[in-house]
C-alpha atoms as a PDB file:
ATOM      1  CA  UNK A   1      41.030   0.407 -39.705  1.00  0.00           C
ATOM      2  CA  UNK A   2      37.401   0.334 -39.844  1.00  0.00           C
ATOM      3  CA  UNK A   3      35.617  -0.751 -43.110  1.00  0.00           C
ATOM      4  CA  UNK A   4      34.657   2.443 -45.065  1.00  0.00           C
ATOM      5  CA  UNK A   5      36.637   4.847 -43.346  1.00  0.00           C
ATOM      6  CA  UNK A   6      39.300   6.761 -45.025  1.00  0.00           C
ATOM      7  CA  UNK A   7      42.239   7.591 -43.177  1.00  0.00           C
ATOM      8  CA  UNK A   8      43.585  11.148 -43.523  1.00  0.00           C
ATOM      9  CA  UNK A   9      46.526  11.688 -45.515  1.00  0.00           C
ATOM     10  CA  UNK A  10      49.555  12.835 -43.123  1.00  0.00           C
ATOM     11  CA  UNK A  11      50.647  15.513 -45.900  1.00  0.00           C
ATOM     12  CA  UNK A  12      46.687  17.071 -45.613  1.00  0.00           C
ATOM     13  CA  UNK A  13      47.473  18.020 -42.016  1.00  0.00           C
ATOM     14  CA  UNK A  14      44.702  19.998 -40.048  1.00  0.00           C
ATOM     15  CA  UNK A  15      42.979  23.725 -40.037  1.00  0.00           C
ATOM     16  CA  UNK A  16      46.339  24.253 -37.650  1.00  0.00           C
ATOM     17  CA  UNK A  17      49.205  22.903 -39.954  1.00  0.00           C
ATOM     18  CA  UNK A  18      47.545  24.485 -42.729  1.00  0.00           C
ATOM     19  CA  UNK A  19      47.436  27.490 -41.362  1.00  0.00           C
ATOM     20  CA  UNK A  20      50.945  27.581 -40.069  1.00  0.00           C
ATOM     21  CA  UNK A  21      52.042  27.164 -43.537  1.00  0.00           C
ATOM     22  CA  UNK A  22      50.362  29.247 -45.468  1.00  0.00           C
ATOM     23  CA  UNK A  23      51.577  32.505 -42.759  1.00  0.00           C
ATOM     24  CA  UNK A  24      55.005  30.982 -41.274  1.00  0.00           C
ATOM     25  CA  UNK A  25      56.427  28.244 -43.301  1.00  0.00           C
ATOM     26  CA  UNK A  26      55.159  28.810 -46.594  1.00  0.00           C
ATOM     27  CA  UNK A  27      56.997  29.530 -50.194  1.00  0.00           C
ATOM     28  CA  UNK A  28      58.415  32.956 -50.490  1.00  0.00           C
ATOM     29  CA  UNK A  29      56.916  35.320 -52.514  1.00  0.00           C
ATOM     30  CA  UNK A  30      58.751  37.446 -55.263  1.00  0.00           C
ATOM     31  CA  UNK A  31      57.538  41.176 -55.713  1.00  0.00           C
ATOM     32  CA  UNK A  32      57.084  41.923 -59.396  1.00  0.00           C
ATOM     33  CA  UNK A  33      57.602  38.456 -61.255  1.00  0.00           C
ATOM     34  CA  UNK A  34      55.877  38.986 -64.245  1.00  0.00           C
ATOM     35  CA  UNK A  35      57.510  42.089 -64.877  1.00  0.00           C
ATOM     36  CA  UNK A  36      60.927  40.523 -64.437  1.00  0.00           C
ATOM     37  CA  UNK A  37      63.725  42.415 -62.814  1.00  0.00           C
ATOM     38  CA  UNK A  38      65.186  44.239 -65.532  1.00  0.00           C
ATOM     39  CA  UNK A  39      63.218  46.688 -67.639  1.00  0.00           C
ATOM     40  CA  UNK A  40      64.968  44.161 -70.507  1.00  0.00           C
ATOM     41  CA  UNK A  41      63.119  41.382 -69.538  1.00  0.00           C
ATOM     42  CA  UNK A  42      59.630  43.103 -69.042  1.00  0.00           C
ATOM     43  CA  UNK A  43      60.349  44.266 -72.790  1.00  0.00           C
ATOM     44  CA  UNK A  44      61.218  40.860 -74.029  1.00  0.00           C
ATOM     45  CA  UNK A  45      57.822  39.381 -71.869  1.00  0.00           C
ATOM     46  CA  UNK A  46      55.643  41.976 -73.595  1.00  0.00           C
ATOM     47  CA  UNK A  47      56.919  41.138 -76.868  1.00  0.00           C
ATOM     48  CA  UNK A  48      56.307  37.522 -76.019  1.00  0.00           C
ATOM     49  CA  UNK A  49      52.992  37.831 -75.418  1.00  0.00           C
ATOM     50  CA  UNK A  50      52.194  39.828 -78.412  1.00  0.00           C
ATOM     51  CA  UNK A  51      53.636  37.083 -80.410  1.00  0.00           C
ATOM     52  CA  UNK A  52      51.450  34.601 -78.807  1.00  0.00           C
ATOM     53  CA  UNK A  53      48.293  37.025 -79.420  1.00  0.00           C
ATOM     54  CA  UNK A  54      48.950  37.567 -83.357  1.00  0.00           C
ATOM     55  CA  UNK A  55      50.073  33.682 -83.768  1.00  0.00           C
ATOM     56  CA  UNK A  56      46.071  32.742 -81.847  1.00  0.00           C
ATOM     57  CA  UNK A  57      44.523  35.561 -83.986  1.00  0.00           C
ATOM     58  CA  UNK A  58      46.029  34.070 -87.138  1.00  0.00           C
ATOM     59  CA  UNK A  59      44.760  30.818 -85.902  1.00  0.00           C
ATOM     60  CA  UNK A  60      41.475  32.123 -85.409  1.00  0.00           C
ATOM     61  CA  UNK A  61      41.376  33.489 -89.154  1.00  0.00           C
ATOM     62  CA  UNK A  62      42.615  30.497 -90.794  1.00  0.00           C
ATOM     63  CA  UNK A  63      40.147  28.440 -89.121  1.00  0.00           C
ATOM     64  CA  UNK A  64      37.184  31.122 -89.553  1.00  0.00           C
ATOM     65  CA  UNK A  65      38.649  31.121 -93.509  1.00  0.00           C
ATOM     66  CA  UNK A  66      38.290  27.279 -93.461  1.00  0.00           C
ATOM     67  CA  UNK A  67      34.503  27.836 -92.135  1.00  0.00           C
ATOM     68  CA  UNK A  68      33.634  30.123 -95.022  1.00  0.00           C
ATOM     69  CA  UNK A  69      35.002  28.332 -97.556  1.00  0.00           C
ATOM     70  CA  UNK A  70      33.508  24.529 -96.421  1.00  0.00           C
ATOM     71  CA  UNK A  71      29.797  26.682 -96.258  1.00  0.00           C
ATOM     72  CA  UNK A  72      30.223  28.453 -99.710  1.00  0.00           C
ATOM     73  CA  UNK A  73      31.168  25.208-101.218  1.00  0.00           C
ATOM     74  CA  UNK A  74      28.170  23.194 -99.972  1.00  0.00           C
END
């Protein structure tokens, strides 16, 4: 190996490898995984996230709550 040069890493392959992975040899894809694939578990997702919304906006009022009050006491 010349000094300087990198030497490609096998697992990189080329424009053709690549290629012949991403169409032939790639993952398989699932149709509708967010949703789940019972109306059940789309329900308990949706109710997930809206947990996780209200939890950040209470976050975001504590901390706003904490602003106020450090500015009104200075």
């Amino acid at each position: 190996m010349a000094a300087g040069r990198k030497t490609k890493d096998a697992r990189e392959g080329g424009f053709l490898w690549n290629a012949f992975y991403k169409y032939l040899a790639g993952p398989a894809t699932t149709d509708n995984a967010i949703e789940g694939v019972t109306p059940e578990a789309r329900a308990a997702w949706e109710r997930d996230l809206a947990a996780r919304k209200e939890w950040s906006r209470r976050q975001r009022e504590r901390k706003r709550a904490e602003r106020e009050g450090r500015r009104g006491a200075a």
